[in-house]
Protein backbone atom coordinates (compact mmCIF):
# COMPACT_ATOMS: atom_id res chain seq x y z
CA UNK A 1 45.82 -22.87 21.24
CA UNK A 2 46.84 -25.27 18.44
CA UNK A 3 43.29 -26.08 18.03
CA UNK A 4 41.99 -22.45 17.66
CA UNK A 5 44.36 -21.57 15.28
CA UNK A 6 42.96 -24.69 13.27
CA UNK A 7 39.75 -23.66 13.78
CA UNK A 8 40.11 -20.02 12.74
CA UNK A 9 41.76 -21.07 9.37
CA UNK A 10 38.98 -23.18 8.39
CA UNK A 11 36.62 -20.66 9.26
CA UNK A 12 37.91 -17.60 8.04
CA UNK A 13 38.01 -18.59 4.16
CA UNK A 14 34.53 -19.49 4.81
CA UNK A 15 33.44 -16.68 6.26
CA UNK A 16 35.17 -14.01 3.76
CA UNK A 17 33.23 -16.14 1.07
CA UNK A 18 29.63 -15.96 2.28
CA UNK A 19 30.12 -12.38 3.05
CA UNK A 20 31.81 -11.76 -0.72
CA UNK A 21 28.96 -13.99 -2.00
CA UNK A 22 26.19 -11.78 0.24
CA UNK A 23 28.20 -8.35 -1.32
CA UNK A 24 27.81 -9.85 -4.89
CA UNK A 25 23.50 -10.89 -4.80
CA UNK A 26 23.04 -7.56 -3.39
CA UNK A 27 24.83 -5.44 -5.82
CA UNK A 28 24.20 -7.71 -9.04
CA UNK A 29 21.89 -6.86 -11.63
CA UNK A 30 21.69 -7.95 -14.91
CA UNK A 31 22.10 -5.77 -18.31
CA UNK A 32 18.33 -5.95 -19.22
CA UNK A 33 17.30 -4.75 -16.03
CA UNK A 34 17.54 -1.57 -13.41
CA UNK A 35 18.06 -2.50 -9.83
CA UNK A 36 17.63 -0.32 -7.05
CA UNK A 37 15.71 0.77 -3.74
CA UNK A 38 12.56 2.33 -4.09
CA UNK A 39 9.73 2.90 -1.11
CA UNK A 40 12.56 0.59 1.22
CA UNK A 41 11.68 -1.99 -1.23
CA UNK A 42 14.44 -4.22 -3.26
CA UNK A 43 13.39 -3.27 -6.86
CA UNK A 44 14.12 -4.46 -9.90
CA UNK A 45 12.77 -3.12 -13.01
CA UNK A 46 12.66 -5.30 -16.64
CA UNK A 47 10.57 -3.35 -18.19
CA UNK A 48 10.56 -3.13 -22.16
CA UNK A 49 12.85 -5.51 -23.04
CA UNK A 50 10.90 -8.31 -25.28
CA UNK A 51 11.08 -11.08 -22.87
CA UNK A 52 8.99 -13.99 -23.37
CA UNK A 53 9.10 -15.48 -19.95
CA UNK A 54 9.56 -14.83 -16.17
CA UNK A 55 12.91 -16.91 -16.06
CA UNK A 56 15.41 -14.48 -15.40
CA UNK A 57 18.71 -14.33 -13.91
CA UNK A 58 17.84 -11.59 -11.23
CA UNK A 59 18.44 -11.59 -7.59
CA UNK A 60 16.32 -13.45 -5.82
CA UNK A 61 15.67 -11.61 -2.55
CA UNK A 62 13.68 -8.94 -5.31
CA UNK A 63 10.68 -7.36 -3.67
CA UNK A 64 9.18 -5.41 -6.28
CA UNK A 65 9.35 -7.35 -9.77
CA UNK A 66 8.57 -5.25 -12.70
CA UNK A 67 8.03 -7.45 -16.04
CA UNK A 68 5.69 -4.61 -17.75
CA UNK A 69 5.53 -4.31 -21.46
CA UNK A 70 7.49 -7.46 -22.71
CA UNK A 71 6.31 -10.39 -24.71
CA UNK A 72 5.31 -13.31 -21.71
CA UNK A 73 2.49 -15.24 -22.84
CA UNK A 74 2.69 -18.47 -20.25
CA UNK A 75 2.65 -18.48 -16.65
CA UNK A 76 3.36 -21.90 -15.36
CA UNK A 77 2.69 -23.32 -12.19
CA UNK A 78 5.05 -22.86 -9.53
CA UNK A 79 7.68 -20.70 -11.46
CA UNK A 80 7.87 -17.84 -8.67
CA UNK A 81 8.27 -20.68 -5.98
CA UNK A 82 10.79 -22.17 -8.49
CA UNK A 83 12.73 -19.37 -9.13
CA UNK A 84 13.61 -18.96 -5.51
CA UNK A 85 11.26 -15.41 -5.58
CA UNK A 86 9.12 -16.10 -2.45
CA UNK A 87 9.91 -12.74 -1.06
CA UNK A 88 8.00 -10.62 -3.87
CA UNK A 89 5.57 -8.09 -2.70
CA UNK A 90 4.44 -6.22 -5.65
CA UNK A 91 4.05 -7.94 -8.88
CA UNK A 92 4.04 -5.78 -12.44
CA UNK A 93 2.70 -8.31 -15.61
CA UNK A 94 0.94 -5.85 -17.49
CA UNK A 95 0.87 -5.31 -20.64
CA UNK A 96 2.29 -8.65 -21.89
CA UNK A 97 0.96 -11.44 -23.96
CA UNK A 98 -0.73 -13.77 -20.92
CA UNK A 99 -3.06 -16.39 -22.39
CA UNK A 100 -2.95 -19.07 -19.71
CA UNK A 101 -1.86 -19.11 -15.84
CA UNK A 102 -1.41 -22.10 -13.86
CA UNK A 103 -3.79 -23.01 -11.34
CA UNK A 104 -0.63 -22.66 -9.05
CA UNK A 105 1.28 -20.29 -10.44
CA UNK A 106 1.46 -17.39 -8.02
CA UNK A 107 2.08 -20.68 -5.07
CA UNK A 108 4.84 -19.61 -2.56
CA UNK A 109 3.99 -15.81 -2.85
CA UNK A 110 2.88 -15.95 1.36
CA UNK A 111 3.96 -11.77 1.09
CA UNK A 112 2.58 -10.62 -2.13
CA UNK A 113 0.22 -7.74 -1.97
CA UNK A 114 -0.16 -6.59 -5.36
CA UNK A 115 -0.42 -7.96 -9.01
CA UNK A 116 -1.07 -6.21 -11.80
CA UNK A 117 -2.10 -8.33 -15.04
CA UNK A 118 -3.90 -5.26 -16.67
CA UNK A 119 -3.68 -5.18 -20.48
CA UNK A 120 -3.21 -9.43 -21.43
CA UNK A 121 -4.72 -11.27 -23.22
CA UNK A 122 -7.04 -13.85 -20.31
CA UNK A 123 -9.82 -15.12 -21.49
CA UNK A 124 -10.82 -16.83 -18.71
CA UNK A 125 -9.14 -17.80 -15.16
CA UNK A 126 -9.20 -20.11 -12.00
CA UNK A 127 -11.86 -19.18 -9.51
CA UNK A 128 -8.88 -20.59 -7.00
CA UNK A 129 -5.76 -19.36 -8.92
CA UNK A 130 -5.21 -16.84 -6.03
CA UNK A 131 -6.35 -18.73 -2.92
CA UNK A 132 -3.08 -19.81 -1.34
CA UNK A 133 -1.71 -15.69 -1.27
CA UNK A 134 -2.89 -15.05 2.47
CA UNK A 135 -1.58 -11.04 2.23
CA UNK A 136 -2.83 -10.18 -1.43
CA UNK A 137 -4.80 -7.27 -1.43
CA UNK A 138 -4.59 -5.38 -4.66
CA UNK A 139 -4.99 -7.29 -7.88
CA UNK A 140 -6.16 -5.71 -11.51
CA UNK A 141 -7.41 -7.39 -14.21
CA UNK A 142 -8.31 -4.38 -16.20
CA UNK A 143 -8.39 -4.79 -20.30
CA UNK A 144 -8.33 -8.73 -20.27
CA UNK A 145 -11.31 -10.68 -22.59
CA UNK A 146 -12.27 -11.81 -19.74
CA UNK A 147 -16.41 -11.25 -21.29
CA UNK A 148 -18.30 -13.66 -18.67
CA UNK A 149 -18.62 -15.44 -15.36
CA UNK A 150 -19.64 -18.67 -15.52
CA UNK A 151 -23.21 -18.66 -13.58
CA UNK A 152 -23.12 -20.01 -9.76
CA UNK A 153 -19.40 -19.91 -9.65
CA UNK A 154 -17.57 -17.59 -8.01
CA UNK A 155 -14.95 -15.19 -9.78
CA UNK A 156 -12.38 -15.53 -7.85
CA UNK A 157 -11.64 -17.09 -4.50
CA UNK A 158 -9.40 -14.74 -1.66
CA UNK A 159 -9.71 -13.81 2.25
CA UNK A 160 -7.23 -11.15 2.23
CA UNK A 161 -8.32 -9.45 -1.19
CA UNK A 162 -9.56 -5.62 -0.71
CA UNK A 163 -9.05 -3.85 -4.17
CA UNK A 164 -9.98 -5.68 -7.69
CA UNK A 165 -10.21 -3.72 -10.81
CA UNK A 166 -11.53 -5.50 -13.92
CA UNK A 167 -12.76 -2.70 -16.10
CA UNK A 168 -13.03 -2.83 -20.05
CA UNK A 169 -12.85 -6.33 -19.38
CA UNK A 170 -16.59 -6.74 -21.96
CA UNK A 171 -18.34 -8.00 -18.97
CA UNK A 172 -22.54 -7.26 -19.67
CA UNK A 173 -23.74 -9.57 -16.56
CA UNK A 174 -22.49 -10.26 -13.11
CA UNK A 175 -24.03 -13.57 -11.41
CA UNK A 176 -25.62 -12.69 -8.29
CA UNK A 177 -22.49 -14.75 -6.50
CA UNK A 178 -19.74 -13.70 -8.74
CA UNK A 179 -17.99 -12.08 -5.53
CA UNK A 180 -19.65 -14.16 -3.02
CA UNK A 181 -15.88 -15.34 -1.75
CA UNK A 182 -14.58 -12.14 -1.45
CA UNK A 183 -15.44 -10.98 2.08
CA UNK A 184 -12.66 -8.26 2.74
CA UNK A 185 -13.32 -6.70 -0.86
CA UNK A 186 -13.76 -3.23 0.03
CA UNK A 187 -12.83 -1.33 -3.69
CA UNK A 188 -14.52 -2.88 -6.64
CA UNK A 189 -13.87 -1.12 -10.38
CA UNK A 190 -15.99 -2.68 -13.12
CA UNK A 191 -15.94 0.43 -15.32
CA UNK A 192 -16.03 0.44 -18.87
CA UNK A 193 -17.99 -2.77 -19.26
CA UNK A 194 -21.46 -3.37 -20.73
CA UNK A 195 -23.15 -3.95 -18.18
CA UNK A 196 -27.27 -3.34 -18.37
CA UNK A 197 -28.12 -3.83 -14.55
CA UNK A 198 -26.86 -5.05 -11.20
CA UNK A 199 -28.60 -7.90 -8.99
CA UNK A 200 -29.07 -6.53 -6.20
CA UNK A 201 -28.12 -9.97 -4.36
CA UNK A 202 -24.50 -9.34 -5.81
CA UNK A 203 -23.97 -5.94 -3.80
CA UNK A 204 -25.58 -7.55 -0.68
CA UNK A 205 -23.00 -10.66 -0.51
CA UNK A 206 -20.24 -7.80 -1.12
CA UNK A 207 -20.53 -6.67 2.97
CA UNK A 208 -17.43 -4.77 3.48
CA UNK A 209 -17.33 -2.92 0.05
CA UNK A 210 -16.61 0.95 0.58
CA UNK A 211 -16.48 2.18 -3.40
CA UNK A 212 -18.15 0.90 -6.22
CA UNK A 213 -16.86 2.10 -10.03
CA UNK A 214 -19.90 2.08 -12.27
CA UNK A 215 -18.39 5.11 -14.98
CA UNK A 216 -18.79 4.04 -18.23
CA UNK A 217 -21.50 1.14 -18.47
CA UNK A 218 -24.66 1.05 -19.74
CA UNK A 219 -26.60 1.38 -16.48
CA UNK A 220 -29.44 3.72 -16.87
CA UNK A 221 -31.40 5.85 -14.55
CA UNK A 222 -34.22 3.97 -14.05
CA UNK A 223 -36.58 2.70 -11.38
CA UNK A 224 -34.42 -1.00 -11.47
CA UNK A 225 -31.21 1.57 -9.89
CA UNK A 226 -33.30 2.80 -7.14
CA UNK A 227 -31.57 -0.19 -4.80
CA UNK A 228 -27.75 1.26 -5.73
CA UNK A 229 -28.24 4.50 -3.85
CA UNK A 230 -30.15 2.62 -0.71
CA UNK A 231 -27.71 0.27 -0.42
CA UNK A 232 -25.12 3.30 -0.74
CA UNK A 233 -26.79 5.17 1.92
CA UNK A 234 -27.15 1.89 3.99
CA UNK A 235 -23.37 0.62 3.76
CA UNK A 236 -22.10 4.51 3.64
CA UNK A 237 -20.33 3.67 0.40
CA UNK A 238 -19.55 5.67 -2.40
CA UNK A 239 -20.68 5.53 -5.81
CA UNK A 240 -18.31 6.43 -8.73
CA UNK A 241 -20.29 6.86 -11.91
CA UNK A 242 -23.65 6.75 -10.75
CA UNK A 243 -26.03 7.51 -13.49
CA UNK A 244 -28.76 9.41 -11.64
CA UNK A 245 -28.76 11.39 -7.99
CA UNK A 246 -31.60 10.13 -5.46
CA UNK A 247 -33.65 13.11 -6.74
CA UNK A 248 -33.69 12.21 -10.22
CA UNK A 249 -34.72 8.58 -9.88
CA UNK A 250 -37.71 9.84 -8.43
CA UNK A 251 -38.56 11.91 -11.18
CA UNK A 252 -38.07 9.07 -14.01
CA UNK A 253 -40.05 6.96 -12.06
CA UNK A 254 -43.07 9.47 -12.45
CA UNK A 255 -42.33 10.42 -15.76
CA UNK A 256 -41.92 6.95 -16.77
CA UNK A 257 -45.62 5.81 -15.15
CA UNK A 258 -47.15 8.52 -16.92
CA UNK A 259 -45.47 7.79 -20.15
CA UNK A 260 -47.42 5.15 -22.51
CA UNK A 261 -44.74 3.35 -24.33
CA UNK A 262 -44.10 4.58 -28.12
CA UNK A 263 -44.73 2.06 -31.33
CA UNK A 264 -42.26 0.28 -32.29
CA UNK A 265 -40.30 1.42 -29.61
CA UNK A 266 -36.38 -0.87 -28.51
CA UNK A 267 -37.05 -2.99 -25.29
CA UNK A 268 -33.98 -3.99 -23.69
CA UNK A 269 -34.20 -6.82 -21.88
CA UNK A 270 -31.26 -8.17 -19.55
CA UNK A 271 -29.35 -11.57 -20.25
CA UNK A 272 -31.16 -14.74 -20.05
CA UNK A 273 -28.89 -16.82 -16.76
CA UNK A 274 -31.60 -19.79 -16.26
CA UNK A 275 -28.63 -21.93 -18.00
CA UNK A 276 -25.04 -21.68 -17.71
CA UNK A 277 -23.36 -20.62 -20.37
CA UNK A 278 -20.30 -23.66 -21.24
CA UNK A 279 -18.94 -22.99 -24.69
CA UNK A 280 -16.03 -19.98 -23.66
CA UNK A 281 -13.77 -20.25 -26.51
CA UNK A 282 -17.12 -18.54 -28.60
CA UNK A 283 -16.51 -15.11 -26.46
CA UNK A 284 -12.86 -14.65 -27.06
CA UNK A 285 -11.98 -12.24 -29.06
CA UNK A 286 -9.04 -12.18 -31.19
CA UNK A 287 -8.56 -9.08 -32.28
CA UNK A 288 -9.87 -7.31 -28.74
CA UNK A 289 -6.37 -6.81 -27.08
CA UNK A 290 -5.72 -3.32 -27.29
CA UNK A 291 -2.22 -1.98 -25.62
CA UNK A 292 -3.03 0.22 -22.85
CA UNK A 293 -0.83 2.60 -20.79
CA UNK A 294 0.47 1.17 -17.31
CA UNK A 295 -2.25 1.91 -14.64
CA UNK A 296 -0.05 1.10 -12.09
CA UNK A 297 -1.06 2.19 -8.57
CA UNK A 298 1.29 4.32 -6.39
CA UNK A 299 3.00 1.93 -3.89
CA UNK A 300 2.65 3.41 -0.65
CA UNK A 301 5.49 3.19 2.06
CA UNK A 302 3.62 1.71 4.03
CA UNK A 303 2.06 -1.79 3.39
CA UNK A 304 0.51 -2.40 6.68
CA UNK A 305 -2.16 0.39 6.11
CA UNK A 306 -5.60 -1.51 6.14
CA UNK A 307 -6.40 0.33 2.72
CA UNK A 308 -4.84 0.44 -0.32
CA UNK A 309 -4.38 3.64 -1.96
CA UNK A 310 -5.06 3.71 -5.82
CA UNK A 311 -4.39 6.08 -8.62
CA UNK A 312 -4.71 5.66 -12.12
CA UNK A 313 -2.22 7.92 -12.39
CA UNK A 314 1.18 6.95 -13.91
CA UNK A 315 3.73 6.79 -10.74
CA UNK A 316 6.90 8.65 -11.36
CA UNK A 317 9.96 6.32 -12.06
CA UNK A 318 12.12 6.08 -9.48
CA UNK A 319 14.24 3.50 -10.62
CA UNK A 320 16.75 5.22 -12.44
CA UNK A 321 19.71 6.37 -10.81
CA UNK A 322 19.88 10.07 -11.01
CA UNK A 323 17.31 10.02 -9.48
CA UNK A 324 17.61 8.50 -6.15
CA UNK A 325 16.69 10.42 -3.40
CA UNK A 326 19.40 11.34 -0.44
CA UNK A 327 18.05 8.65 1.55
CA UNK A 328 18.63 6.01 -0.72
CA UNK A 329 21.75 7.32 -1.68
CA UNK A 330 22.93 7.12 1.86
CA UNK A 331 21.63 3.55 2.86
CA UNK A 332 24.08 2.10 -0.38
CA UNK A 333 26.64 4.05 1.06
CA UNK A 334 26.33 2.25 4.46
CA UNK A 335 25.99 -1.05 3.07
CA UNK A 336 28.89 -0.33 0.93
CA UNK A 337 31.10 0.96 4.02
CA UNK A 338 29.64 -2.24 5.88
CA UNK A 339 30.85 -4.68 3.41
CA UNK A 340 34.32 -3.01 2.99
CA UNK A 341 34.81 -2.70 6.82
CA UNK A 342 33.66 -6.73 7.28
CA UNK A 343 36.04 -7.91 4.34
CA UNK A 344 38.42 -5.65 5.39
CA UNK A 345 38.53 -7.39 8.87
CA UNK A 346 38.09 -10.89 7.43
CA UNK A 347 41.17 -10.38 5.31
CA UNK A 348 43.30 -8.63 8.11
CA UNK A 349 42.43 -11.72 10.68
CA UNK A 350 43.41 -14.00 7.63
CA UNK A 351 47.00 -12.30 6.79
CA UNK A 352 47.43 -12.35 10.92
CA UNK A 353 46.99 -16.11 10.81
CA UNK A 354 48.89 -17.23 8.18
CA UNK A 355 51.94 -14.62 9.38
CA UNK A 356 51.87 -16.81 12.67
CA UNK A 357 52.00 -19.46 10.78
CA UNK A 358 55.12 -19.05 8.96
CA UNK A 359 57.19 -17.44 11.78
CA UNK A 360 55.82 -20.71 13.73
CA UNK A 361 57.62 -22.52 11.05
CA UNK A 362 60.40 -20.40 10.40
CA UNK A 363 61.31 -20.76 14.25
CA UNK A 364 61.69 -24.28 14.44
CA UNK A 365 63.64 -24.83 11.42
CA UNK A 366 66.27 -22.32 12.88
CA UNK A 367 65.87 -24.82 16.08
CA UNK A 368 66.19 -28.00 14.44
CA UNK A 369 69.27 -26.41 12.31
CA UNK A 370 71.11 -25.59 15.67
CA UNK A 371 70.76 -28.82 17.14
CA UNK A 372 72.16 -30.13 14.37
CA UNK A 373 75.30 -28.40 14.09
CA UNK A 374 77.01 -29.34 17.84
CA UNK A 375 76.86 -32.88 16.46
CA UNK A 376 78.40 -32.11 13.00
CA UNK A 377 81.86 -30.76 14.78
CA UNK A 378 81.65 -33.92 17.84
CA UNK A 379 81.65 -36.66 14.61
CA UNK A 380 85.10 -35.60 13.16
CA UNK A 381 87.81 -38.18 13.43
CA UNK A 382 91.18 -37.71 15.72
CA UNK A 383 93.37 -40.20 13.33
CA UNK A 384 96.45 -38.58 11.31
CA UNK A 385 95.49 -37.22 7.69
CA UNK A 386 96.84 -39.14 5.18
CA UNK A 387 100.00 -38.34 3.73
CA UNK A 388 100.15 -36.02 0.93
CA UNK A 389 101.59 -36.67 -2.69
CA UNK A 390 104.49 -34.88 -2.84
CA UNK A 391 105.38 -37.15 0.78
CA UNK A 392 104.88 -40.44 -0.87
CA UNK A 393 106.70 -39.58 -3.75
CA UNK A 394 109.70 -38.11 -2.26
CA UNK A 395 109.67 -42.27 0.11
CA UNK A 396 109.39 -44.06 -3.11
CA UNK A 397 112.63 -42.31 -4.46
């Protein structure tokens, strides 16, 4: 019994702390930010507030991270891991000031499904920089100066990838193997780029892909584009963008063979890729980075879905507080009434304990004090007092 009371003191303070310290992560958040639950996801929303890096005293069992519209320029290697934030699955960095990212920056992130670097400043990035995120599947790249791929390299290296958008990213030629290690890639977006033509090799290697995004590029209706709408018809993909219908084609290619070509007439001729192209730091363009709006896909509920749903379509913000729904409203009450009734108990066991504990005490001091007292009275002496003043006074006279 003596034991188990031990035992229960030393674990009780213990226990009352974890669960205070449990209580405190999950209901922290820091000024700058807005914490809350959105799509059964731990959110937490920094959005607008001039940071200049990722380093931030937030909780780190966050599942949606939202960094949009602040000042980061540097992504280091390993600062996720670092920063304890392995348990991220959707990833908002647009519309910052990214230059460089580490080779192993996004390490750790083994649940990470979507990352949205839209509207940086990237010039260039590791083929491999995404390679160790088995469950990514949604990554833009939209209104980087990103201009080139270097020739017989591959973009960008991922098994698990299925939606990439890099439009208005100044792209005029894609490599023939640009996407060559990208085998699950089933929505590609390369709108708003100036592109002249498509190898047909490229769209081959790409044997899963469902939509293509051509809108806005200088791809012409011409006998070269005859191959897009077999290969569409072939793969039963969709086209978005598509700058002639299969009747059409047929009709510039006749008008075309009967046409003689006019003096002095503007050949254009695609990009010369018999050499690969080395000096980078020529394409980048200062003054290119243009702020763009958020183009932020809608996070579905559910993240299991083989497809990703996409929308360029500004999500409604569900972060703020009036504006939780009666669901979320009533999970934070739970948790709340969880935490209470668990403290509540912790406490109550505690006050129990230590009440034993003092009448324990309180009970044998009364016992020691009674044992005492028969021997007090047994020790006093028999012998006559001594006599008194007055008595030796009155002798002496």
């Amino acid at each position: 019994m003596n034991m188990l009371c031990i035992i229960l003191k030393i674990r009780a303070p213990l226990f009352i702390l974890s669960t205070v310290v449990t209580f405190v992560e999950a209901i922290y958040c820091p000024p700058y930010c807005k914490c809350s639950v959105t799509n059964q996801l731990k959110h937490v929303k920094c959005s607008g507030q001039k940071l200049i890096n990722v380093e931030l005293d937030i909780p780190t069992r966050v599942e949606w991270l939202e960094l949009s519209n602040n000042y980061i320029s540097l992504l280091r290697d390993n600062i996720f891991q670092d920063l304890g934030f392995e348990r991220i699955i959707v990833l908002n960095l647009n519309n910052n000031a990214i230059n460089e990212i580490g080779l192993n920056a996004f390490k750790g992130l083994k649940y990470i499904k979507f990352i949205d670097l839209s509207g940086n400043h990237l010039y260039k990035l590791d083929a491999a920089t995404f390679e160790n995120n088995p469950s990514l599947e949604h990554l833009i790249l939209s209104s980087n100066p990103l201009r080139s791929i270097p020739y017989q390299r591959p973009f960008l290296i991922s098994n698990s990838l299925q939606n990439l958008e890099i439009s208005q990213c100044r792209f005029s030629y894609f490599p023939p193997d640009s996407f060559a290690f990208l085998p699950s890639l089933n929505h590609l977006n390369i709108s708003n780029n100036d592109i002249l033509m498509l190898h047909e090799n490229l769209l081959n290697s790409l044997t899963n892909l469902k939509e293509l995004d051509i809108s806005n590029t200088a791809i012409k209706c011409d006998p070269s584009s005859t191959f897009l709408l077999s290969w569409a018809s072939e793969k039963s993909a969709r086209i978005i963008g598509s700058p002639c219908s299969p009747s059409s084609i047929t009709d510039k290619f006749n008008q075309l063979n009967n046409e003689q070509p006019k003096k002095f007439e503007k050949m254009i001729m695609p990009p010369d890729t018999s050499s690969e192209i080395n000096d980078y730091d020529s394409y980048y363009d200062e003054e290119y980075y243009k702020t763009s709006e958020c183009r932020c896909p809608e996070i579905i509920e559910n993240f299991d879905e083989t497809s990703v749903k996409t929308s360029t379509i500004r999500p409604t913000e569900t972060t703020e507080r009036r504006k939780f729904s009666q669901h979320d409203y009533r999970s934070m009450v739970w948790l709340a009434f969880l935490n209470g009734l668990i403290i509540g108990a912790a406490l109550s066991i505690s006050t129990i304990l230590f009440w034993i504990y003092c009448c324990k005490y309180r009970y044998r001091a009364n016992n020691r004090r009674r044992r005492q007292r028969p021997a007090l009275y047994d020790n006093i002496p028999n012998d006559t007092p001594p006599p008194s003043y007055n008595d030796l006074f009155l002798e002496s006279s």
